[in-house]
C-alpha atoms as a PDB file:
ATOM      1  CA  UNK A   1     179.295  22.555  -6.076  1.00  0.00           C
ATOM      2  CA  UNK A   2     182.820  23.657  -7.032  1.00  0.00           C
ATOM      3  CA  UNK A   3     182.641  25.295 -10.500  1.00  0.00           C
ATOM      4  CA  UNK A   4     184.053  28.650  -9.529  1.00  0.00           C
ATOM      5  CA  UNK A   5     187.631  27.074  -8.384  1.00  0.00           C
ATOM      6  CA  UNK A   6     190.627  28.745  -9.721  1.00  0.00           C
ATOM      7  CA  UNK A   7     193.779  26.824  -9.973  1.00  0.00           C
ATOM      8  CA  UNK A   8     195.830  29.262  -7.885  1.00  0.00           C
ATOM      9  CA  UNK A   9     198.912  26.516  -6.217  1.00  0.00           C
ATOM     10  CA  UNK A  10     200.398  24.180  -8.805  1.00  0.00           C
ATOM     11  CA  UNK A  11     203.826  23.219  -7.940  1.00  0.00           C
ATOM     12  CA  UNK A  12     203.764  20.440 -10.443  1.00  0.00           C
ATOM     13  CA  UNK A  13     202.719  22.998 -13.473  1.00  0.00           C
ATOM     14  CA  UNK A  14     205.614  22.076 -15.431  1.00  0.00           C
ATOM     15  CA  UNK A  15     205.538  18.286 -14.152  1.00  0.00           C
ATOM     16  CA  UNK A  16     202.906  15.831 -16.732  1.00  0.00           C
ATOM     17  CA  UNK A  17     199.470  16.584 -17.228  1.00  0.00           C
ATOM     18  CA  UNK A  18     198.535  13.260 -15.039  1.00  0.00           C
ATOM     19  CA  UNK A  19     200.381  15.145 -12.003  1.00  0.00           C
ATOM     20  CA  UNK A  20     198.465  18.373 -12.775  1.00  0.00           C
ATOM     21  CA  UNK A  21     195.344  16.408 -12.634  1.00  0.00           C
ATOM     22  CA  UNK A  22     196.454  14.905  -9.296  1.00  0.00           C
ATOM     23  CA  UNK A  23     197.790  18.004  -7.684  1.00  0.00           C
ATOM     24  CA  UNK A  24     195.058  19.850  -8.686  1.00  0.00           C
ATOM     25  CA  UNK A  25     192.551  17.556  -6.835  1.00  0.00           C
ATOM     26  CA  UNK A  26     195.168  16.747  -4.052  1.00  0.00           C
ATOM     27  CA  UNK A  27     195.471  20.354  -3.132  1.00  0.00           C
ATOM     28  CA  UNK A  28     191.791  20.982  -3.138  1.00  0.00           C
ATOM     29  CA  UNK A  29     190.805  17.919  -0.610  1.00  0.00           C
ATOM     30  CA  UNK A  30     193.471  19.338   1.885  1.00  0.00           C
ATOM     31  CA  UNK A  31     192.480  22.765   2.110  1.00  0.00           C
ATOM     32  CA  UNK A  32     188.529  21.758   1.669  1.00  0.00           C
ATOM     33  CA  UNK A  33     187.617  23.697  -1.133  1.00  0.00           C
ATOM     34  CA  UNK A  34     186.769  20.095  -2.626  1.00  0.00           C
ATOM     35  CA  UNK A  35     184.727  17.900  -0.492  1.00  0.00           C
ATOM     36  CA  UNK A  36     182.852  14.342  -1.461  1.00  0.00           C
ATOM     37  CA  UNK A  37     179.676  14.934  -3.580  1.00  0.00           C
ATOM     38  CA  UNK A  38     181.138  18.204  -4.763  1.00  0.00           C
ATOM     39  CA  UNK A  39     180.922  17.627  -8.605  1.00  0.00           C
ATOM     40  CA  UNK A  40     184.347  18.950 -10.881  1.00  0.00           C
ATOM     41  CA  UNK A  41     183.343  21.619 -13.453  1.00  0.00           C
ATOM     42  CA  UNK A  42     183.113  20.413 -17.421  1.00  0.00           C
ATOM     43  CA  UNK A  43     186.117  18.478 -18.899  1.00  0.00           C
ATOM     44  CA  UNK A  44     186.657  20.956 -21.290  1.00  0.00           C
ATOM     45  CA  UNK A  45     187.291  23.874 -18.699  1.00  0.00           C
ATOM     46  CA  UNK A  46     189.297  21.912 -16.701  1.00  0.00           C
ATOM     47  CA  UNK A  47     191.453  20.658 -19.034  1.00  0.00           C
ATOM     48  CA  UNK A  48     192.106  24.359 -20.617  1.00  0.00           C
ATOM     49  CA  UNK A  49     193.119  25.716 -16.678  1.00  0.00           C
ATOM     50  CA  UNK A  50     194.841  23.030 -15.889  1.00  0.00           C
ATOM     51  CA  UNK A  51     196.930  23.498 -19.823  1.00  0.00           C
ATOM     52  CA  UNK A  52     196.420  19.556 -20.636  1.00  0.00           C
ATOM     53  CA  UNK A  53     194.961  17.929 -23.151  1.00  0.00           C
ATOM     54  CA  UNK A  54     191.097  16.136 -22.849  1.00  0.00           C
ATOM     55  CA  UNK A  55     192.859  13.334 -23.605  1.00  0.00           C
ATOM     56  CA  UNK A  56     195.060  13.186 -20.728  1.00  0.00           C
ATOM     57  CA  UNK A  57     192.207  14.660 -18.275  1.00  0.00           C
ATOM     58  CA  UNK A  58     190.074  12.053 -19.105  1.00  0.00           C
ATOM     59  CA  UNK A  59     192.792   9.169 -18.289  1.00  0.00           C
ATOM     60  CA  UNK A  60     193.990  10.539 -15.282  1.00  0.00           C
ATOM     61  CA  UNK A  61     190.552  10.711 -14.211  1.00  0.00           C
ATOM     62  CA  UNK A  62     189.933   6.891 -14.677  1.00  0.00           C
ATOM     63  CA  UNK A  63     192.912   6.216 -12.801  1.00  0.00           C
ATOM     64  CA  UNK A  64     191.472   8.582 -10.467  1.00  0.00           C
ATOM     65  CA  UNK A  65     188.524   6.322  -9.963  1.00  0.00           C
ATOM     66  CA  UNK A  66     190.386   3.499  -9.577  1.00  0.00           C
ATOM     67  CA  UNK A  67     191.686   4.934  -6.179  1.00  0.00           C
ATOM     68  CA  UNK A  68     187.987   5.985  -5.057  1.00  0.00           C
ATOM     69  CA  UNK A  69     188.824   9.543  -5.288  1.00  0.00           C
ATOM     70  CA  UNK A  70     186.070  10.534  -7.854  1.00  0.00           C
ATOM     71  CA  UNK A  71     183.365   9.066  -9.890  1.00  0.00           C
ATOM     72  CA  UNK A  72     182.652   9.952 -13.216  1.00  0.00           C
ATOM     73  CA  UNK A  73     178.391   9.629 -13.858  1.00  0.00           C
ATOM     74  CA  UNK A  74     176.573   9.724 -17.026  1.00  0.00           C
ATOM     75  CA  UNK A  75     175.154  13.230 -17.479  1.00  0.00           C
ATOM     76  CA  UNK A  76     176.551  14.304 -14.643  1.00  0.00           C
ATOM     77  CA  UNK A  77     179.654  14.358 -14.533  1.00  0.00           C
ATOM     78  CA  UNK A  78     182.941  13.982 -12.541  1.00  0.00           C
ATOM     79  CA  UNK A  79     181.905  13.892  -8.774  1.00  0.00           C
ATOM     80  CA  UNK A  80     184.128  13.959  -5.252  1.00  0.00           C
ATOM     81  CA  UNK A  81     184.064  10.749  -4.038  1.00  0.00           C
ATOM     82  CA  UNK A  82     185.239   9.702  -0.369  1.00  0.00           C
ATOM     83  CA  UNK A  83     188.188   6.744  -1.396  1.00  0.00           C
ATOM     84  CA  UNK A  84     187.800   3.519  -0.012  1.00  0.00           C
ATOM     85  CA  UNK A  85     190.625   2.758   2.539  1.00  0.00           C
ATOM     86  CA  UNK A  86     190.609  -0.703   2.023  1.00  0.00           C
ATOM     87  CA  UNK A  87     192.033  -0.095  -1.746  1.00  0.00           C
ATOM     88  CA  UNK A  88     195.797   0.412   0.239  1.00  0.00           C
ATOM     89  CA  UNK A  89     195.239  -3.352   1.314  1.00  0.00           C
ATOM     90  CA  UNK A  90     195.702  -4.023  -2.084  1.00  0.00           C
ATOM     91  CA  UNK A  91     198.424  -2.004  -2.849  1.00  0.00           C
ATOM     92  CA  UNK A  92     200.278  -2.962  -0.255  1.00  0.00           C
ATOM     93  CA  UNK A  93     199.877  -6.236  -0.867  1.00  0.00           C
ATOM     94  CA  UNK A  94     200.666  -6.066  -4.701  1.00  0.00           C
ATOM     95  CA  UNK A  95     203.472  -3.729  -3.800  1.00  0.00           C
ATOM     96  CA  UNK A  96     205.495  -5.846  -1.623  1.00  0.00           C
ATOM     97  CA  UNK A  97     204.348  -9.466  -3.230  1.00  0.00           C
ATOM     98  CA  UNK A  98     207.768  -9.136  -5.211  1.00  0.00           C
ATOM     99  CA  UNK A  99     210.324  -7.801  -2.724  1.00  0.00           C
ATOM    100  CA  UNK A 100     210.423 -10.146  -0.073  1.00  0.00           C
ATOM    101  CA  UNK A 101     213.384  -7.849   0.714  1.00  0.00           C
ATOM    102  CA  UNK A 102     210.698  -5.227   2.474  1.00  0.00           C
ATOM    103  CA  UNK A 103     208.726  -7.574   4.957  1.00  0.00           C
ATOM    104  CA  UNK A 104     211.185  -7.329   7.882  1.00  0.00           C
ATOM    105  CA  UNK A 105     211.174  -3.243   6.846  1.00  0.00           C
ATOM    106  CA  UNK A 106     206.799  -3.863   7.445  1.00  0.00           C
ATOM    107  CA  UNK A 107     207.260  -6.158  10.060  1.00  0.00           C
ATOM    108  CA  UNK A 108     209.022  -3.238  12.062  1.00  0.00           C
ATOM    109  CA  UNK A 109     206.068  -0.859  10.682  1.00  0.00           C
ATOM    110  CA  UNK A 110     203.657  -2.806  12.222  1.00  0.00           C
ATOM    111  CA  UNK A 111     205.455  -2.800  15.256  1.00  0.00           C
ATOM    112  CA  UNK A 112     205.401   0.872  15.240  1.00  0.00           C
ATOM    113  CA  UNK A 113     201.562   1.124  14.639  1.00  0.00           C
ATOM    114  CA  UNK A 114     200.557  -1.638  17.188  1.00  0.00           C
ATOM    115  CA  UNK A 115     203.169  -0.116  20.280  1.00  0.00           C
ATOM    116  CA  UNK A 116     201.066   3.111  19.787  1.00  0.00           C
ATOM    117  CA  UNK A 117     197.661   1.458  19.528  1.00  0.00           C
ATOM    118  CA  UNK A 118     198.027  -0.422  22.111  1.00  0.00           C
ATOM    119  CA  UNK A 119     199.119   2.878  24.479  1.00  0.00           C
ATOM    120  CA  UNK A 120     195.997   3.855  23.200  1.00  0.00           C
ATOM    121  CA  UNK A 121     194.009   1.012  23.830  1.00  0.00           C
ATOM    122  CA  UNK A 122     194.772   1.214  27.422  1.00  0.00           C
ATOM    123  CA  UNK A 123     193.174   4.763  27.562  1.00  0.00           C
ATOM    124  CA  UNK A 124     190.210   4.258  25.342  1.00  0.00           C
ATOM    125  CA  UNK A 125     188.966   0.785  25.055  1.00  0.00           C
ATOM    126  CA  UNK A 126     185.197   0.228  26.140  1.00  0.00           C
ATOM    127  CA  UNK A 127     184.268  -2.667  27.715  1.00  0.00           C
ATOM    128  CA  UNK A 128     182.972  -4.084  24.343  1.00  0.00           C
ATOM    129  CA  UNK A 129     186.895  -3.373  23.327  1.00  0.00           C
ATOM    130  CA  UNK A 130     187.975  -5.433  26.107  1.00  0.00           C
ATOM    131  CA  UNK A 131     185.275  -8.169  25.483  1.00  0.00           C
ATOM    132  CA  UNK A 132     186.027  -8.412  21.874  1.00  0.00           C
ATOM    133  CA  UNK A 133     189.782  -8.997  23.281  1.00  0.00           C
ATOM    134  CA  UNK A 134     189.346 -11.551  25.610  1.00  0.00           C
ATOM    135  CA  UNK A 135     187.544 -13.631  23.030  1.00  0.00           C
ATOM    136  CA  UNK A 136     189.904 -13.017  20.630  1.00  0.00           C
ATOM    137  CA  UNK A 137     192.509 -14.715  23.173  1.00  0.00           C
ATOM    138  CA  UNK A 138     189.973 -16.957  23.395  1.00  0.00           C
ATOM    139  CA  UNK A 139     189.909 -17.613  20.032  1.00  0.00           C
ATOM    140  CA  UNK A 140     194.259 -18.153  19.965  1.00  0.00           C
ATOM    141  CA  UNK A 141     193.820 -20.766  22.862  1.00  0.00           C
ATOM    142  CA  UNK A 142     191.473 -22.847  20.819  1.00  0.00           C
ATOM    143  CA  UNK A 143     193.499 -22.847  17.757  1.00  0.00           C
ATOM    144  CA  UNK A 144     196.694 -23.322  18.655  1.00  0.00           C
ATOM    145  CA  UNK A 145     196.998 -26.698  17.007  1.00  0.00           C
ATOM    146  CA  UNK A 146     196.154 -25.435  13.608  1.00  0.00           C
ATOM    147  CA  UNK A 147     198.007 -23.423  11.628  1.00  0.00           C
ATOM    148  CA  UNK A 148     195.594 -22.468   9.402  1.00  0.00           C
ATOM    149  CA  UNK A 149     193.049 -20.895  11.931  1.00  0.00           C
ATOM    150  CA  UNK A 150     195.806 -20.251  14.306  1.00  0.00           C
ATOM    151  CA  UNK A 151     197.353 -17.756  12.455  1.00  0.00           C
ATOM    152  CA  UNK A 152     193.689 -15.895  11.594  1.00  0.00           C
ATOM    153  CA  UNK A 153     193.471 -16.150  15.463  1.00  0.00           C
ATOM    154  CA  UNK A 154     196.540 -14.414  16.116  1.00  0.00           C
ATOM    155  CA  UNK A 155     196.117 -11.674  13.334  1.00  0.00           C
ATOM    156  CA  UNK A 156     192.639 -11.108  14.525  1.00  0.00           C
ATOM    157  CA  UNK A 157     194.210 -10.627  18.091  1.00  0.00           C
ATOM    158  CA  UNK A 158     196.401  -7.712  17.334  1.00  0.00           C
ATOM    159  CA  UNK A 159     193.926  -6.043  14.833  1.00  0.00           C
ATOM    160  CA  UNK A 160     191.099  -6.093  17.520  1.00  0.00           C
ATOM    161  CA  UNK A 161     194.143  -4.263  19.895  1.00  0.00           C
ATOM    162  CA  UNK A 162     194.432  -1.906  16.971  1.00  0.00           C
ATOM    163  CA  UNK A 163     190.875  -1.104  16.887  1.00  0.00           C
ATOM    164  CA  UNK A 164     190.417  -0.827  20.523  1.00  0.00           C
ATOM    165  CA  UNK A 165     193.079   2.171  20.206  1.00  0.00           C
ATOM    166  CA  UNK A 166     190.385   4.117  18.660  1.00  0.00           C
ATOM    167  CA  UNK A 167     192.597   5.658  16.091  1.00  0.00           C
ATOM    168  CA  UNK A 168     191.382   5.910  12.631  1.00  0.00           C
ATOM    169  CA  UNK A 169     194.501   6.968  11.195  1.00  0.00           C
ATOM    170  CA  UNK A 170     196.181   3.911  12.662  1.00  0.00           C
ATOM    171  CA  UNK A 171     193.583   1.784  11.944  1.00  0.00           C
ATOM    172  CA  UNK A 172     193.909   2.730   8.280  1.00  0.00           C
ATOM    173  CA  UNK A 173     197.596   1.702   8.187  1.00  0.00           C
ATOM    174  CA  UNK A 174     197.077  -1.433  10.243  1.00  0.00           C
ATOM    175  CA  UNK A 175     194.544  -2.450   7.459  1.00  0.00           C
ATOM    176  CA  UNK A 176     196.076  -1.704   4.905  1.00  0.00           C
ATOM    177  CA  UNK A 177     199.021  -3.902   6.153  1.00  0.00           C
ATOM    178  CA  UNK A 178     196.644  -7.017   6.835  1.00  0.00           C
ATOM    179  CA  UNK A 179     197.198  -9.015   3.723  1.00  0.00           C
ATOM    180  CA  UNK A 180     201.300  -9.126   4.722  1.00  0.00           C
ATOM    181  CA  UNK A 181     200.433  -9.646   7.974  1.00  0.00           C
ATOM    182  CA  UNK A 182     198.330 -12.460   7.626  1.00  0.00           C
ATOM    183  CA  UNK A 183     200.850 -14.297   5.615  1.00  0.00           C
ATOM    184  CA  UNK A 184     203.247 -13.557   8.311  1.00  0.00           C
ATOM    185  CA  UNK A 185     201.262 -14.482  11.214  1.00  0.00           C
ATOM    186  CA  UNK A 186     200.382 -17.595   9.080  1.00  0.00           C
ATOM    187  CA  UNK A 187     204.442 -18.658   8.780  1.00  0.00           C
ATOM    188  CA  UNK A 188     205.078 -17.766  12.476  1.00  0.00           C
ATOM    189  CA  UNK A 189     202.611 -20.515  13.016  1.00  0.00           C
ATOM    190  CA  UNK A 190     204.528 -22.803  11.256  1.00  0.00           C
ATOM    191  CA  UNK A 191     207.099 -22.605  13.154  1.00  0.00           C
ATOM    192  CA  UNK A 192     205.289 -24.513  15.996  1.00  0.00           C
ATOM    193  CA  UNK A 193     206.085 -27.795  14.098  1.00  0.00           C
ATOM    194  CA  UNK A 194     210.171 -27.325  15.321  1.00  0.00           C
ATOM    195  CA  UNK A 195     209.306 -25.178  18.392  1.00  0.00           C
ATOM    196  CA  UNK A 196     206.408 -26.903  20.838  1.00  0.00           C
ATOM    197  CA  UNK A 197     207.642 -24.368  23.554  1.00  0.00           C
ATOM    198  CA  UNK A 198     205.594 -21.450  21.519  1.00  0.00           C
ATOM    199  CA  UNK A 199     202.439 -22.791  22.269  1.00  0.00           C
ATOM    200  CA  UNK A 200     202.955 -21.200  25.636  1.00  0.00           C
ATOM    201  CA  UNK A 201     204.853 -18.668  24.691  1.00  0.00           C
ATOM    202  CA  UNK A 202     201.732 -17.143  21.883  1.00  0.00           C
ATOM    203  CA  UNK A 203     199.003 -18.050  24.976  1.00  0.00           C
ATOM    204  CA  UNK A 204     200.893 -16.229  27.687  1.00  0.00           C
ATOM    205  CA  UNK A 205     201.814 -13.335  25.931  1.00  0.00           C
ATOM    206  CA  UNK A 206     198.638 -12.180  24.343  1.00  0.00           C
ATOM    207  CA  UNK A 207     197.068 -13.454  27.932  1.00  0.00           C
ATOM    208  CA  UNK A 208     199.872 -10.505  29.364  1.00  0.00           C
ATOM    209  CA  UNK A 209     198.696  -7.968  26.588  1.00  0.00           C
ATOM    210  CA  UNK A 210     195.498  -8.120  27.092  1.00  0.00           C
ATOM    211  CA  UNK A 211     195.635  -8.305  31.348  1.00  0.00           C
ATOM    212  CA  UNK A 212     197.966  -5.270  30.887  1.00  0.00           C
ATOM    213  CA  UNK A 213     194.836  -3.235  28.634  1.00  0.00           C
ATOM    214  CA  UNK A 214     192.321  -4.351  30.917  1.00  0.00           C
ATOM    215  CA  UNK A 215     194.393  -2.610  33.986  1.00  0.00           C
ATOM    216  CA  UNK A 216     194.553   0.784  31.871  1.00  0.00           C
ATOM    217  CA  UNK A 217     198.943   0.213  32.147  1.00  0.00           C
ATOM    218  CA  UNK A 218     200.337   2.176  28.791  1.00  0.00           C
ATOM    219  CA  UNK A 219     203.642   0.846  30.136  1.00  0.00           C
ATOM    220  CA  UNK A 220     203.664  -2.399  30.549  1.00  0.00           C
ATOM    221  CA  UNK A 221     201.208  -2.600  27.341  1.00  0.00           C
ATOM    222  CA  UNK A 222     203.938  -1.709  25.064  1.00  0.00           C
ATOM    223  CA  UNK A 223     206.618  -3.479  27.216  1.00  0.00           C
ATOM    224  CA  UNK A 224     204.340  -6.618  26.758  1.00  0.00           C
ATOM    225  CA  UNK A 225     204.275  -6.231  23.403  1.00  0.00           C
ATOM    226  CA  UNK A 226     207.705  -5.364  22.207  1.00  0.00           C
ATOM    227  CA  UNK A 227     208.558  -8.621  24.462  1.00  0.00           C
ATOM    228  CA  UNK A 228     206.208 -10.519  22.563  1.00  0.00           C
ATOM    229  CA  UNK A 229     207.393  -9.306  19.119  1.00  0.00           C
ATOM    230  CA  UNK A 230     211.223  -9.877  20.103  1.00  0.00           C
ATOM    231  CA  UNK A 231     210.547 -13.613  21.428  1.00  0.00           C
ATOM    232  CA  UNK A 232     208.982 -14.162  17.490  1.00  0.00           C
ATOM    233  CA  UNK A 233     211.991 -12.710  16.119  1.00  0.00           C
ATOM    234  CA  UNK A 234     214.276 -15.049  18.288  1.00  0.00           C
ATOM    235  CA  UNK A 235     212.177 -18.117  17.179  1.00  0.00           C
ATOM    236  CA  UNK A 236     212.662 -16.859  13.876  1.00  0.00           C
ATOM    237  CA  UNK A 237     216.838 -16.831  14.018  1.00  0.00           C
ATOM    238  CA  UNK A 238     216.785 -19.909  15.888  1.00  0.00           C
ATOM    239  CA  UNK A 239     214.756 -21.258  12.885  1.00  0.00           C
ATOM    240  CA  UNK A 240     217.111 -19.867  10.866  1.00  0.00           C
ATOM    241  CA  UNK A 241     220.110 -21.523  12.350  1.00  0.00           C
ATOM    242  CA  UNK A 242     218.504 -24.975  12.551  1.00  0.00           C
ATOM    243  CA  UNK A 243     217.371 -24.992  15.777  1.00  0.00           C
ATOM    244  CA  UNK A 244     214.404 -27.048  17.208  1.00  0.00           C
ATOM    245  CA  UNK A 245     212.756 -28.264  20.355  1.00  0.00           C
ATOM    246  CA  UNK A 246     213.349 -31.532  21.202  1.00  0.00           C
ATOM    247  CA  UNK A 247     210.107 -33.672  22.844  1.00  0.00           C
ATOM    248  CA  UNK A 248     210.095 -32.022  26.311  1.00  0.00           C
ATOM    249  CA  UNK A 249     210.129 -28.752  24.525  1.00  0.00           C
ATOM    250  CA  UNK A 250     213.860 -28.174  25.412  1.00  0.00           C
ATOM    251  CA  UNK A 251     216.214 -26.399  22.625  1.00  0.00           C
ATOM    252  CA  UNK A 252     218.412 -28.648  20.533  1.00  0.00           C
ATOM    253  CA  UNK A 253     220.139 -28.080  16.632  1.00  0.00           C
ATOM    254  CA  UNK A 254     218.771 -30.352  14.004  1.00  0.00           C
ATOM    255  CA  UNK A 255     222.007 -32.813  12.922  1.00  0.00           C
ATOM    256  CA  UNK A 256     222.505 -32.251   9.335  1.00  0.00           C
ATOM    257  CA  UNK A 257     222.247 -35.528   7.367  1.00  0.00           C
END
């Protein structure tokens, strides 16, 4: 129980009563004089320390729940709650659905998150880590004619990678990424309809990422993988510029009409 808090550290005192509300519980998490299942003391005592209406306490509050943060019960009250992760999925998601502007700006995010992981991954994957992996390559080979399952393949690849890295905190941002990333890992597959040479390309280089995690290499892990990101870029300019494979896979530019 936390009914004996004072509100001591409120740099947003002056700010709206919805960032009071916020601080307030904010500040309490970090230093742990809040923790899930601790239940908030009455509305009405909060509202007066915190010097903001009921009104306003009680919205922020559902907006709090929204996030996961707290739960308000039926004769009990407001309670602590432990937020979903998965919510930032969603945000994310909704958040960059309208600035298209942002995905390279994620793209190179992602990058940052899985060249770390994978660093990781090469110090603390189990043998169920690396099993998961190989069938997950498996899984790439398998559907590299479909575009569909192809790109679920490849996403399912690099979040595996993630996981292996044993990093929650990673983890959490790689997730809460995967709804972008799917999309994009969807549209890279596309691009196997101008270029047949990435067929090898995708099979070798997760084939090279995962031989390089299995020999417990940090350094030719990320190498690996910043390769294999910069190859999808260069597919992606060639795309750009009209570009194509012709039948034996070789580079030509589409003739404009």
């Amino acid at each position: 129980m936390a009914a004996d808090l004072e509100i001591t550290r409120l740099g947003e005192a002056n700010g709206k009563g919805f960032e009071k509300v916020f601080a307030f519980l904010r500040e309490r998490l970090l230093d742990g004089s809040l923790r899930p299942g601790d239940r908030l003391i009455p509305e009405r005592e909060l509202a007066a320390q915190l010097d903001v209406s009921r009104p306003i306490l009680r919205e922020a509050l559902r907006a709090l729940t929204v996030l996961g943060v707290v739960e308000i019960r039926d004769r009990v009250g407001t309670v602590v709650r432990r937020p979903d992760l998965s919510v930032l999925n969603d945000f994310f998601t909704f958040a960059f659905a309208q600035r298209a502007e942002l995905i390279d700006d994620v793209m190179q995010a992602r990058i940052a998150i899985e060249c770390q992981a994978v660093r990781l991954a090469t110090q603390r994957a189990t043998v169920l880590d690396l099993e998961r992996l190989r069938t997950a390559l498996g899984r790439i080979i398998e559907t590299i004619d479909d575009p569909d399952l192809g790109g679920l393949a490849d996403y399912e690849f690099h979040r595996t990678l993630v996981d292996a890295g044993k990093s929650e905190t990673l983890v959490v941002l790689h997730n809460s990424l995967s709804g972008i990333l799917m999309i994009s890992h969807r549209k890279r597959r596309d691009l196997l309809r101008s270029f047949a040479s990435m067929k090898t390309y995708l099979i070798e280089d997760h084939g090279r990422i995962f031989d390089a995690v299995a020999a417990r290499d940090a350094d030719a892990a990320e190498r690996v993988l910043r390769e294999h990101f910069a190859i999808g870029d260069d597919y992606r300019r060639r795309a750009a510029l009209g570009e194509r494979d012709d039948a034996a896979g070789q580079p030509m530019r589409e003739r404009k009409a």
